[in-house]
Every structure is written in C-alpha cells, then in structure tokens.
PDB file of N, CA and C in Angstrom:
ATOM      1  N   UNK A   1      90.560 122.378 118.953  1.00  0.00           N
ATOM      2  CA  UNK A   1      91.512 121.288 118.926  1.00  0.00           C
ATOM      3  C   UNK A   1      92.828 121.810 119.507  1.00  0.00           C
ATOM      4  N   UNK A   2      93.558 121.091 120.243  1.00  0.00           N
ATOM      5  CA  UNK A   2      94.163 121.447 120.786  1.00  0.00           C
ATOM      6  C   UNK A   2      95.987 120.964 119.808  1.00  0.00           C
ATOM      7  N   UNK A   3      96.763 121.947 120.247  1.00  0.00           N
ATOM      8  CA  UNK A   3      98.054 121.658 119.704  1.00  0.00           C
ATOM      9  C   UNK A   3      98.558 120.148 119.421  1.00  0.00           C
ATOM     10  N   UNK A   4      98.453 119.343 120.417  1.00  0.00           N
ATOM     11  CA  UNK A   4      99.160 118.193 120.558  1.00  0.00           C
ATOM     12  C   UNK A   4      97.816 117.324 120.035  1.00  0.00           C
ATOM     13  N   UNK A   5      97.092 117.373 120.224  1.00  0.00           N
ATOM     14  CA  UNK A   5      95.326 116.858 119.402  1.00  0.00           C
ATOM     15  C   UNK A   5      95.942 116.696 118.069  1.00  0.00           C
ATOM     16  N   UNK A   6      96.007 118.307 117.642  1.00  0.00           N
ATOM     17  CA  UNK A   6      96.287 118.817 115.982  1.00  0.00           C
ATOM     18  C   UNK A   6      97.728 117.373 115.543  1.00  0.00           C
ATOM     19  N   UNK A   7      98.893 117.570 116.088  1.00  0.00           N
ATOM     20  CA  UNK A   7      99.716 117.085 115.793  1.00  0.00           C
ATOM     21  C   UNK A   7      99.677 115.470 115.818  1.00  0.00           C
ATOM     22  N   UNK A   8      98.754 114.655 116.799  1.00  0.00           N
ATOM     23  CA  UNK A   8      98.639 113.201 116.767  1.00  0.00           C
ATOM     24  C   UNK A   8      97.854 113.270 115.874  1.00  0.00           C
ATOM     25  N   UNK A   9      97.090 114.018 114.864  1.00  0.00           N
ATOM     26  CA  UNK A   9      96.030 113.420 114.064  1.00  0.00           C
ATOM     27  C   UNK A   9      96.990 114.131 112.958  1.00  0.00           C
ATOM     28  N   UNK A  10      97.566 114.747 112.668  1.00  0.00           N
ATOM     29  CA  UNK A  10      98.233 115.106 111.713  1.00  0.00           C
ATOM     30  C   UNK A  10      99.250 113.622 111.309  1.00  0.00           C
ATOM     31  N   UNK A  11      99.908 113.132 112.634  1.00  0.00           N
ATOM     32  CA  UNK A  11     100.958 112.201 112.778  1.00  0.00           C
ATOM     33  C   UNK A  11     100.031 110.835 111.747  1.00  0.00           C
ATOM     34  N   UNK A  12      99.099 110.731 112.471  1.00  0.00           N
ATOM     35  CA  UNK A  12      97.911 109.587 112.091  1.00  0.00           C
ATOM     36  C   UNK A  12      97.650 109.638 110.776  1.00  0.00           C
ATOM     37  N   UNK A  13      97.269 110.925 109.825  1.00  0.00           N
ATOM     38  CA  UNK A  13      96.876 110.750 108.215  1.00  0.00           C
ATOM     39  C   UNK A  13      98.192 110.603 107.278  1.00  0.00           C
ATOM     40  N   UNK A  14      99.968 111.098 108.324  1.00  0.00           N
ATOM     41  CA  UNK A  14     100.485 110.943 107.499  1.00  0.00           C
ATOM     42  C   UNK A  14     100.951 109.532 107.452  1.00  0.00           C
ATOM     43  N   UNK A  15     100.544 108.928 108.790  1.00  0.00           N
ATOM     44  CA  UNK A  15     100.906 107.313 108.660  1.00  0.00           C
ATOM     45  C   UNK A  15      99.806 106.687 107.409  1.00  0.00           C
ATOM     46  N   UNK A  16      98.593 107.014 107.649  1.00  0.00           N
ATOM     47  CA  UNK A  16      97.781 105.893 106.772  1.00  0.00           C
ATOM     48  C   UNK A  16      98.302 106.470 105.220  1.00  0.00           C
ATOM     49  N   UNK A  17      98.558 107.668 104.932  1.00  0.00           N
ATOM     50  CA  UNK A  17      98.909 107.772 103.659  1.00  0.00           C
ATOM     51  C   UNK A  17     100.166 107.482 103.472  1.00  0.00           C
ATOM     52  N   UNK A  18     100.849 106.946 104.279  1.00  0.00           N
ATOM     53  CA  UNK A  18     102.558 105.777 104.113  1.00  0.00           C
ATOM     54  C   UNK A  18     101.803 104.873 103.641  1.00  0.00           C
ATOM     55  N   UNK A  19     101.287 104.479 104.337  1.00  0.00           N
ATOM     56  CA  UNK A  19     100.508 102.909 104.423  1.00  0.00           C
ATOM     57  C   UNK A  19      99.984 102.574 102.983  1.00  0.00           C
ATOM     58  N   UNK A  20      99.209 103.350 102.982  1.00  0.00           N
ATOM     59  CA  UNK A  20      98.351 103.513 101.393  1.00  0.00           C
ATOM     60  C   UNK A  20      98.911 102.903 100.247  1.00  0.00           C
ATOM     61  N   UNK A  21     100.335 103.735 100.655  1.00  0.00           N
ATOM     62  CA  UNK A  21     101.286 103.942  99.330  1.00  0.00           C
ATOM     63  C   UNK A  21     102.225 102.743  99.564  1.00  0.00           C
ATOM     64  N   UNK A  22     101.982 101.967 100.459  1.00  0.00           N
ATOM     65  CA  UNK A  22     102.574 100.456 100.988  1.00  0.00           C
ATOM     66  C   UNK A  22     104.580 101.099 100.995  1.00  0.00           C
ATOM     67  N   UNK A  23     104.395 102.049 101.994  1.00  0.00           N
ATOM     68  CA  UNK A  23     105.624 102.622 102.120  1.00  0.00           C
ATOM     69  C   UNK A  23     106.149 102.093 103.684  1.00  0.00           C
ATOM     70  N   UNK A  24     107.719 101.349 103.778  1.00  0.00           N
ATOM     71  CA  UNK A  24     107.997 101.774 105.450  1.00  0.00           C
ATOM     72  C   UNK A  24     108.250 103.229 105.648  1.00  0.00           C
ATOM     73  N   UNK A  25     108.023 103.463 106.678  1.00  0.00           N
ATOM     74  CA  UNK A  25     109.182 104.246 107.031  1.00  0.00           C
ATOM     75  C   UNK A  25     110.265 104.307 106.785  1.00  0.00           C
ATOM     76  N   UNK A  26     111.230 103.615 106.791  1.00  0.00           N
ATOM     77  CA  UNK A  26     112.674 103.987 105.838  1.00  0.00           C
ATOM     78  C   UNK A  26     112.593 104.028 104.202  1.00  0.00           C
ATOM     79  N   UNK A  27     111.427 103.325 103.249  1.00  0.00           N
ATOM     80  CA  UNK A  27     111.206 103.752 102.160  1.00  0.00           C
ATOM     81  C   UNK A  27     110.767 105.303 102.102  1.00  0.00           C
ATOM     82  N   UNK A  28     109.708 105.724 102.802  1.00  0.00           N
ATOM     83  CA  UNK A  28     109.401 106.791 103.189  1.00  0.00           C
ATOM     84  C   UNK A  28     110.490 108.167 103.499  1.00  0.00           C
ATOM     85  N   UNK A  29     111.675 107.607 103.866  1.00  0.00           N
ATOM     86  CA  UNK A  29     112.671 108.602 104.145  1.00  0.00           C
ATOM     87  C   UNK A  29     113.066 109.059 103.560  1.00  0.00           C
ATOM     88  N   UNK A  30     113.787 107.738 102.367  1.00  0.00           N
ATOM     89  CA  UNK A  30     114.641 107.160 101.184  1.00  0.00           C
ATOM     90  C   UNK A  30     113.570 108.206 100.202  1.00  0.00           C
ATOM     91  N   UNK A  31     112.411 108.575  99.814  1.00  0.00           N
ATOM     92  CA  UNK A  31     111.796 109.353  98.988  1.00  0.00           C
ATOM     93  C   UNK A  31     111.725 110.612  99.263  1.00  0.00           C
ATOM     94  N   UNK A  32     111.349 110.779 100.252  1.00  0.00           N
ATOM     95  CA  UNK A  32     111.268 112.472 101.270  1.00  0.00           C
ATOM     96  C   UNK A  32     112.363 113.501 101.759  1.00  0.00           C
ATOM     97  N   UNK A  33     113.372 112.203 101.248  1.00  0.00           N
ATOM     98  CA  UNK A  33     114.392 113.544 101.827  1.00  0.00           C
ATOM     99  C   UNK A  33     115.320 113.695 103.199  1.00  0.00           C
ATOM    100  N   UNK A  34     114.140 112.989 103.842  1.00  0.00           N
ATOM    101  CA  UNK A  34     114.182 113.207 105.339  1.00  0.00           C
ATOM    102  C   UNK A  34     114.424 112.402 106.114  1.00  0.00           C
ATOM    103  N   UNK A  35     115.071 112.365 107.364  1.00  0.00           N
ATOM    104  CA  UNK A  35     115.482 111.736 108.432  1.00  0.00           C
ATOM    105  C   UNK A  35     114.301 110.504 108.865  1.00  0.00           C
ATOM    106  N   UNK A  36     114.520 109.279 108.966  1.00  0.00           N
ATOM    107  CA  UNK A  36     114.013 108.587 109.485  1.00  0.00           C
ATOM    108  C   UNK A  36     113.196 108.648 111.011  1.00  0.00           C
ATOM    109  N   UNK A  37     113.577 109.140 112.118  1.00  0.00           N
ATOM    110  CA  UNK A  37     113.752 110.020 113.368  1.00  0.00           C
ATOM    111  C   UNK A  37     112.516 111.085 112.908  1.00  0.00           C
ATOM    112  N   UNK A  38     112.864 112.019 112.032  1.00  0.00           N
ATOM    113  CA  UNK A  38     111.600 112.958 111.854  1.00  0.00           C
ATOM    114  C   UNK A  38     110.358 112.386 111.438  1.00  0.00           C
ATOM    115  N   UNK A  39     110.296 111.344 110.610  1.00  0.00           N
ATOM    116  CA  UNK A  39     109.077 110.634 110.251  1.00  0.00           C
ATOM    117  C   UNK A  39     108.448 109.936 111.584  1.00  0.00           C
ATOM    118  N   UNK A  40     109.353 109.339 111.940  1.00  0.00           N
ATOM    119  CA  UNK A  40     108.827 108.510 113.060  1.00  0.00           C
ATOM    120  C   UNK A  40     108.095 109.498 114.023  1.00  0.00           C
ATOM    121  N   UNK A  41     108.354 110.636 114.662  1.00  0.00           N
ATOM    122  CA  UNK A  41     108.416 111.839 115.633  1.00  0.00           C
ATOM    123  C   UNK A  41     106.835 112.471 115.380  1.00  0.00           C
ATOM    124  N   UNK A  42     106.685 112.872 113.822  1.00  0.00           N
ATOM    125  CA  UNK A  42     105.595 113.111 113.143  1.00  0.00           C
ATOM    126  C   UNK A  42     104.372 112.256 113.486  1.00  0.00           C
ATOM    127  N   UNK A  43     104.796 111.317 113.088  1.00  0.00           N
ATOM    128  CA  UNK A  43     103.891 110.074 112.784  1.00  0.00           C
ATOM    129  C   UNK A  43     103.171 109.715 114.203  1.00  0.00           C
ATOM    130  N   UNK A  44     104.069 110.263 115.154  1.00  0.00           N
ATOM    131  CA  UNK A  44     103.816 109.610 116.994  1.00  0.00           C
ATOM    132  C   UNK A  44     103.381 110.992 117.249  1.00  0.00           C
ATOM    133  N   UNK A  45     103.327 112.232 116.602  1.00  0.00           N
ATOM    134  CA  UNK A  45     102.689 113.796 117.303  1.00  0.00           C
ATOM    135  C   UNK A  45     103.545 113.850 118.037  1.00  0.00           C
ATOM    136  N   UNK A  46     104.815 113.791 118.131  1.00  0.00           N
ATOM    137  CA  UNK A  46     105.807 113.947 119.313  1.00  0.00           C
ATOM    138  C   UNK A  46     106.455 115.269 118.375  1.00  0.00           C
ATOM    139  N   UNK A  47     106.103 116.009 117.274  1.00  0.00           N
ATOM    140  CA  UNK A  47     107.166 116.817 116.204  1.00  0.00           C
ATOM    141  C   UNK A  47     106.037 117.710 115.581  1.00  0.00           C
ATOM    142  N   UNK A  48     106.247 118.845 115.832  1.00  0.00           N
ATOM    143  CA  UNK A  48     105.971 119.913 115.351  1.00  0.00           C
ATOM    144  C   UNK A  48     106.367 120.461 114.008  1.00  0.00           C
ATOM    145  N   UNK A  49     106.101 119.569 112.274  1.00  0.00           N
ATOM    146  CA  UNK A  49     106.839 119.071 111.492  1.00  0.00           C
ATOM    147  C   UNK A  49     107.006 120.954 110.697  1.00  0.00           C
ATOM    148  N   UNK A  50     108.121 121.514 110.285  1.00  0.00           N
ATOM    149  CA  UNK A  50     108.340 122.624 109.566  1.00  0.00           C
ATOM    150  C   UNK A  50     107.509 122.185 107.888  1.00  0.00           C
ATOM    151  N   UNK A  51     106.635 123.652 107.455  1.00  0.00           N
ATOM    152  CA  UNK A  51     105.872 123.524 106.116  1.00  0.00           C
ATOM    153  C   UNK A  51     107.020 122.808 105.095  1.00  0.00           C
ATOM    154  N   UNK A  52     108.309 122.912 105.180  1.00  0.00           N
ATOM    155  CA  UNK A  52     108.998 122.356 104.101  1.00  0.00           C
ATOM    156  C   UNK A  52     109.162 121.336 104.451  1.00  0.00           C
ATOM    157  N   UNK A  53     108.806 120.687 105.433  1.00  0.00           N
ATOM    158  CA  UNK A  53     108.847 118.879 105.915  1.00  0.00           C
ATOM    159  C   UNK A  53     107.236 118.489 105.362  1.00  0.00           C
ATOM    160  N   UNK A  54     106.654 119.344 105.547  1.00  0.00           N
ATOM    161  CA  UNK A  54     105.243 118.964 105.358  1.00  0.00           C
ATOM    162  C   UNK A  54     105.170 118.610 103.736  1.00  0.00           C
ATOM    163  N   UNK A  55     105.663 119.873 103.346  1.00  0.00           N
ATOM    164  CA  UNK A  55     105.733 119.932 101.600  1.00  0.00           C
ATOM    165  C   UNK A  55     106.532 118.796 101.248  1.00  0.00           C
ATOM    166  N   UNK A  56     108.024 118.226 101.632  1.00  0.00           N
ATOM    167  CA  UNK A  56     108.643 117.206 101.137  1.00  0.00           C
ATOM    168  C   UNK A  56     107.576 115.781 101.356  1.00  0.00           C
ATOM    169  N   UNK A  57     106.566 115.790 102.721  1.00  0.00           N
ATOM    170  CA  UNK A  57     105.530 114.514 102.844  1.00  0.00           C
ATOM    171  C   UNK A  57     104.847 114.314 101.539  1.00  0.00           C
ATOM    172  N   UNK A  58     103.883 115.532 100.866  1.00  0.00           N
ATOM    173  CA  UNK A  58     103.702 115.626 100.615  1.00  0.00           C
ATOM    174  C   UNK A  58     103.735 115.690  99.032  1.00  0.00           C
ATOM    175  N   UNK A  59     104.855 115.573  98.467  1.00  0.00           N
ATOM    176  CA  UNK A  59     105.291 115.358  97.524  1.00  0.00           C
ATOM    177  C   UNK A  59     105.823 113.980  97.103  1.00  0.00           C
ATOM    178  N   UNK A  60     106.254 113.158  98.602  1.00  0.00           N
ATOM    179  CA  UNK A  60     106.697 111.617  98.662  1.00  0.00           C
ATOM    180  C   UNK A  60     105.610 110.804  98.331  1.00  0.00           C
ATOM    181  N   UNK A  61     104.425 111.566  99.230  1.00  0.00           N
ATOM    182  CA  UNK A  61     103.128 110.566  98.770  1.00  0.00           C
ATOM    183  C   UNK A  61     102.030 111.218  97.436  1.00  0.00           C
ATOM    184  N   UNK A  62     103.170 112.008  96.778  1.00  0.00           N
ATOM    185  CA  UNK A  62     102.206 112.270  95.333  1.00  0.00           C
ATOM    186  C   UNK A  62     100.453 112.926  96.090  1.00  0.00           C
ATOM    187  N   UNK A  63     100.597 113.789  96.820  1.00  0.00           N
ATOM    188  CA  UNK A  63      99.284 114.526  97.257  1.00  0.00           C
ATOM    189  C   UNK A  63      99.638 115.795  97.097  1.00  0.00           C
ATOM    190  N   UNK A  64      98.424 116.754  97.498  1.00  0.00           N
ATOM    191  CA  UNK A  64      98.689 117.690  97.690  1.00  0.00           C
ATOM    192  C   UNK A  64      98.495 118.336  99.384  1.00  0.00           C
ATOM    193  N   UNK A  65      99.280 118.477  99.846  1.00  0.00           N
ATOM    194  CA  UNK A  65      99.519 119.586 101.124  1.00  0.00           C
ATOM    195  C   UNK A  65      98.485 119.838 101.887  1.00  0.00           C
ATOM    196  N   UNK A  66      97.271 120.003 101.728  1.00  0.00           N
ATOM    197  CA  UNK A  66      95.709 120.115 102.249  1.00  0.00           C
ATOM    198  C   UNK A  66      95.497 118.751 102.420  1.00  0.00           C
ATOM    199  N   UNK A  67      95.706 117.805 101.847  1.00  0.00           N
ATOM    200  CA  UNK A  67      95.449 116.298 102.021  1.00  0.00           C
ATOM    201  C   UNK A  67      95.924 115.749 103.600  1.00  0.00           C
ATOM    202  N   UNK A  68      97.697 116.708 103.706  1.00  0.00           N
ATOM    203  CA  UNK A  68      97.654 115.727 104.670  1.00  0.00           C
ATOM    204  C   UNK A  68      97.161 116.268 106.144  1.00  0.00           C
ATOM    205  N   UNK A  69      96.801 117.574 106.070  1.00  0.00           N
ATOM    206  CA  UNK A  69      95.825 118.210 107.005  1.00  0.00           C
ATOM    207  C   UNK A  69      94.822 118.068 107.278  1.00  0.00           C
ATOM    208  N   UNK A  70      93.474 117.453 106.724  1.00  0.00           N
ATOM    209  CA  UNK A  70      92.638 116.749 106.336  1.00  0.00           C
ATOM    210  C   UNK A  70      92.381 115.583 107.330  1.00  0.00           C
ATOM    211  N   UNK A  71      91.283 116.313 108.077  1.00  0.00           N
ATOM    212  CA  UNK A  71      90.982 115.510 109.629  1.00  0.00           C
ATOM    213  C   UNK A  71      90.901 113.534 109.276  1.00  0.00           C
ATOM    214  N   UNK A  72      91.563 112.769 109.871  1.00  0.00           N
ATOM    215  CA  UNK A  72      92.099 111.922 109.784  1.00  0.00           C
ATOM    216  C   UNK A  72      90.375 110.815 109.852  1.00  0.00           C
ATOM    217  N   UNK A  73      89.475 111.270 110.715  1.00  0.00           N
ATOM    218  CA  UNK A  73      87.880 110.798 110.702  1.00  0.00           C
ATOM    219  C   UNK A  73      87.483 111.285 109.626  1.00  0.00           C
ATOM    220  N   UNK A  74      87.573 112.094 108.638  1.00  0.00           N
ATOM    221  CA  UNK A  74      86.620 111.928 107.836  1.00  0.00           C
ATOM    222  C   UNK A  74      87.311 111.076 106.629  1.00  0.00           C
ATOM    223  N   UNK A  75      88.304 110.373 107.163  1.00  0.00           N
ATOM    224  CA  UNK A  75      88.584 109.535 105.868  1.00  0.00           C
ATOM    225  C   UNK A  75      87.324 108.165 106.157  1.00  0.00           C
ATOM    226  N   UNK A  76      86.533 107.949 107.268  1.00  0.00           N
ATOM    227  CA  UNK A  76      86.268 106.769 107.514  1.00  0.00           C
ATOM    228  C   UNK A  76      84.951 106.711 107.253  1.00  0.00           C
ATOM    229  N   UNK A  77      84.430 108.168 106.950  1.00  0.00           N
ATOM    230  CA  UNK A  77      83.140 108.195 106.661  1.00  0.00           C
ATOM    231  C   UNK A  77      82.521 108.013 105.472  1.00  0.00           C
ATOM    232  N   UNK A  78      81.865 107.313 104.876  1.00  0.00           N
ATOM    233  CA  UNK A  78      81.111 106.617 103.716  1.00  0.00           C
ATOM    234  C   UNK A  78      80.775 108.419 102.792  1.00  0.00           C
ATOM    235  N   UNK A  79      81.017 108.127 101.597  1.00  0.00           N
ATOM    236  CA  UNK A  79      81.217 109.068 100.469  1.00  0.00           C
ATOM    237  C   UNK A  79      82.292 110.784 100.420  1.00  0.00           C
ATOM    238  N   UNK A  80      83.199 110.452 101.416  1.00  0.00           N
ATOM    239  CA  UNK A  80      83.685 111.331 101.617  1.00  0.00           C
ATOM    240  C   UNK A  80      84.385 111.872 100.781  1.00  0.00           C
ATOM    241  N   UNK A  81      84.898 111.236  99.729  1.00  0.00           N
ATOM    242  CA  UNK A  81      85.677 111.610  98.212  1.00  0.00           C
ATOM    243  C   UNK A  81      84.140 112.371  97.175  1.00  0.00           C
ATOM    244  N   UNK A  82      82.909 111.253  97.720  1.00  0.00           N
ATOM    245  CA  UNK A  82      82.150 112.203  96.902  1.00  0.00           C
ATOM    246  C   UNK A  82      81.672 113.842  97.258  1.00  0.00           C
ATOM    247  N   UNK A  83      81.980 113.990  98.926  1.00  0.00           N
ATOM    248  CA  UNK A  83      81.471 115.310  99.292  1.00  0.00           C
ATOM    249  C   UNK A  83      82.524 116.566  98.976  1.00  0.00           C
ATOM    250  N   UNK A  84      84.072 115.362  98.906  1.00  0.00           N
ATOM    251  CA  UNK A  84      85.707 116.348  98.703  1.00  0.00           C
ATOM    252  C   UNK A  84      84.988 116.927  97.205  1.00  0.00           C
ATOM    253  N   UNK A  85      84.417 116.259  96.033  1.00  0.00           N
ATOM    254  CA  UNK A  85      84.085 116.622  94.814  1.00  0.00           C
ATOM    255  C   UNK A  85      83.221 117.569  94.608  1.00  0.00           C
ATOM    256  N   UNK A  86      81.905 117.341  95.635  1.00  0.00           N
ATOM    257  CA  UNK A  86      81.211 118.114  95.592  1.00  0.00           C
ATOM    258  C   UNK A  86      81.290 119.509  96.103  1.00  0.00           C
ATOM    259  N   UNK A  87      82.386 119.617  96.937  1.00  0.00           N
ATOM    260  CA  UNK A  87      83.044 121.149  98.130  1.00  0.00           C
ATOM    261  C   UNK A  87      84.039 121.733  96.476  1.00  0.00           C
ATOM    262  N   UNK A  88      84.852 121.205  95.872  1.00  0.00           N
ATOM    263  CA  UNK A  88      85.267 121.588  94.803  1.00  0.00           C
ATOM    264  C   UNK A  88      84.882 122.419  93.961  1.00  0.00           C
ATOM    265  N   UNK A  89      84.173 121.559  93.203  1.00  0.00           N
ATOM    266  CA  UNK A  89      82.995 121.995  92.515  1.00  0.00           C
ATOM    267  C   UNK A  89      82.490 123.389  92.815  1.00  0.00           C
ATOM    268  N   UNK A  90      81.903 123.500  93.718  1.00  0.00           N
ATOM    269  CA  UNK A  90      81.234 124.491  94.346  1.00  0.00           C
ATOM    270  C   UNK A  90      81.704 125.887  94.870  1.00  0.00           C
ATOM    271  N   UNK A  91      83.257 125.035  95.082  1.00  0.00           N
ATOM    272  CA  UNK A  91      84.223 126.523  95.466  1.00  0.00           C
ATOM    273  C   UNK A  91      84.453 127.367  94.177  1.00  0.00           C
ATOM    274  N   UNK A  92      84.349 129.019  94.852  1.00  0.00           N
ATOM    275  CA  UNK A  92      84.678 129.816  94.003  1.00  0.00           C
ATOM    276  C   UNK A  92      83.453 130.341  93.095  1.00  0.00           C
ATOM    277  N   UNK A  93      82.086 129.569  93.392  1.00  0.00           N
ATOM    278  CA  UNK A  93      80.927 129.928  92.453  1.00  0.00           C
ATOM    279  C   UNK A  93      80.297 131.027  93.097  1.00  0.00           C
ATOM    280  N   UNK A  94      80.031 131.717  92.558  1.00  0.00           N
ATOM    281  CA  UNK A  94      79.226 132.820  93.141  1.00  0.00           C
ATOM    282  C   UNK A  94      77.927 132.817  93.866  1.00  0.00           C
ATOM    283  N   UNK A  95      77.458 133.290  94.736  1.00  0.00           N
ATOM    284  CA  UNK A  95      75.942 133.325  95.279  1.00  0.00           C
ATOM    285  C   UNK A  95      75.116 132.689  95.315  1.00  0.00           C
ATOM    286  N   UNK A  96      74.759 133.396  93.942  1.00  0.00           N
ATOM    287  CA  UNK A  96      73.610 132.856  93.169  1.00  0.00           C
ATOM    288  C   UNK A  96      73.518 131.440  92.513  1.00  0.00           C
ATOM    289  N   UNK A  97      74.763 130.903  92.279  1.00  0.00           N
ATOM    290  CA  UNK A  97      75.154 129.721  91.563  1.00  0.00           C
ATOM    291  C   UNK A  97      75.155 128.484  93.170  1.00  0.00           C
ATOM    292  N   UNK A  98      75.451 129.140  94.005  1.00  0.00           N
ATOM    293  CA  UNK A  98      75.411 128.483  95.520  1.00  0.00           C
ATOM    294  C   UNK A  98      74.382 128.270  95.595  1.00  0.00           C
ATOM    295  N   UNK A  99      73.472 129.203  96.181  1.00  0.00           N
ATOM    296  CA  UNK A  99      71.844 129.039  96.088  1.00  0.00           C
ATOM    297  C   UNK A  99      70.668 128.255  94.992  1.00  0.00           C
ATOM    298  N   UNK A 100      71.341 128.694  94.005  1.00  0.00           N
ATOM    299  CA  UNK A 100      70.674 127.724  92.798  1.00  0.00           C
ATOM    300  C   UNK A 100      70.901 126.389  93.202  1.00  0.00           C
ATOM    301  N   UNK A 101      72.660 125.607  93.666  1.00  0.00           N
ATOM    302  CA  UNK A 101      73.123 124.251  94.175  1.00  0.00           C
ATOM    303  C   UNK A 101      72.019 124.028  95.231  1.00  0.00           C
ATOM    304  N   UNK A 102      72.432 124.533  95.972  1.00  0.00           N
ATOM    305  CA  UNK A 102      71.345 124.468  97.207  1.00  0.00           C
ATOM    306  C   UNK A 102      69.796 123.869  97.658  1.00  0.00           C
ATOM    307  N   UNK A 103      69.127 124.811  96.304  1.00  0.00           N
ATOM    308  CA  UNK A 103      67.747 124.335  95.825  1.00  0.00           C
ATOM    309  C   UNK A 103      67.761 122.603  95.408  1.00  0.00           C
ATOM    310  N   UNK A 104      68.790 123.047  94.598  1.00  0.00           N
ATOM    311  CA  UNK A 104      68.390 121.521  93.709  1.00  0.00           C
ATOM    312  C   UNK A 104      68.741 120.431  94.284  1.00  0.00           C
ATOM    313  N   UNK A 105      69.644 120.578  95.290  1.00  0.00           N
ATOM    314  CA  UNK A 105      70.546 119.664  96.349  1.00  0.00           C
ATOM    315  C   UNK A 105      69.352 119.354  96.938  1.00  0.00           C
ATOM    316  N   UNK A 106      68.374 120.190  97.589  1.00  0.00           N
ATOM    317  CA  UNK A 106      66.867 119.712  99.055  1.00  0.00           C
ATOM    318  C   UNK A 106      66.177 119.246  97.847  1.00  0.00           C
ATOM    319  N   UNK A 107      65.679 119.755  96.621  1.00  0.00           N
ATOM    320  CA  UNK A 107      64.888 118.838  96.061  1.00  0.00           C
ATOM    321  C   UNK A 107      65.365 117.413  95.973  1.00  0.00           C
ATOM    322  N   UNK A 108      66.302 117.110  95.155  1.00  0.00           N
ATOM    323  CA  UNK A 108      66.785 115.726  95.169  1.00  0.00           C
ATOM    324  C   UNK A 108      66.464 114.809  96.873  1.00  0.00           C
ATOM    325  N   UNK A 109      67.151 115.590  97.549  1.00  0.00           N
ATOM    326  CA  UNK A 109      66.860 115.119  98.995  1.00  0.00           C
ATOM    327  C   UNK A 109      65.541 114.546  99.196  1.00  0.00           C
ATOM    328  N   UNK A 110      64.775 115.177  98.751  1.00  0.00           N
ATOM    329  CA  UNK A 110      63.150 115.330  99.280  1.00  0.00           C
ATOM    330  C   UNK A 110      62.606 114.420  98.401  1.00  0.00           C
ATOM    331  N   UNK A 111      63.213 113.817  97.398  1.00  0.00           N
ATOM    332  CA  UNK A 111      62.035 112.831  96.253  1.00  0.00           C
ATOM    333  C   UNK A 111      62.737 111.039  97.009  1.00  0.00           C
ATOM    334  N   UNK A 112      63.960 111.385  97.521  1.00  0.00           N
ATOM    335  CA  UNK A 112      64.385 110.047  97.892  1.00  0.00           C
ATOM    336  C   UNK A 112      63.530 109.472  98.780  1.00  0.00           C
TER     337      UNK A 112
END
C-alpha cells in the first residue's frame, strides 16, 4: 500500500467513524481539540496526521487507536466484529491452545 493509498483510507475510516458518531466536522473539532483545516486535510488524505492528532481522533470518537487504522473494507464485510472477537480471543494463547482452536474451528466447518 502505498503512502497516499495508506492516508486516503485512513482519511475514509476517520470520516465514517465522524459519521457514526453523527458528528460534523466542526462538532468534531469542538471535541478533538483540533483545527477544523486538520480534520478536513485528514479526512481528504491530503495530511499526514501526527500520533497525537491520531490519539486526540481517537479519543473524540471514544475508540481505541488501532480502530482508526483498521482497513476501511473490512468494515463492509459481513461478520467482521465477529472475526475482530474471534482474532482477540485468540491473541496471546499459546501453540497448543492455537492448534487445539484450529481443530475445532475445521470440524465445525466440515458438519455445516
């Protein structure tokens, strides 16, 4: 992915999560801290936003920071909150506890 790729789809999840939160842009400012101009800039991939702009987004729309990085297509794909649960879950388990998931994950698969 390329720089300016990265930054219009970055611009894109932080618009729909304005949106979400039925925020304008100048409500959006008015919470964040931040310049109206920088939101807008973001929002268009025209702005290369600094982690403490990211962190103030991020805190306006009550998320966490990985959210708004969070490729902007897989919001559109059918159970994707259930697979965010299931990657959770799973992080941090050891091996064997992976592999055990694993098994039981193709069985289930296989009786449907």
């Amino acid at each position: 992915m390329t720089n300016k790729v990265f930054l219009q789809t970055l611009g894109k999840r932080i618009a729909v999560l304005r949106k979400q939160k039925r925020l304008s842009q100048e409500e959006f400012a008015e919470v964040s801290g931040k310049m109206i101009n920088t939101i807008s800039n973001v929002e268009r991939g025209l702005s290369d936003p600094k982690i403490t702009t990211l962190l103030s987004f991020a805190n306006a729309l009550n998320v966490p920071v990985q959210d708004l990085l969070t490729d902007i297509s897989t919001q559109n794909k059918p159970h994707s909150d259930t697979l965010k649960t299931i990657t959770r879950l799973l992080e941090g388990q050891d091996e064997k506890t992976l592999k055990t998931a694993l098994k039981q994950i193709e069985a289930l698969l296989e009786m449907k």
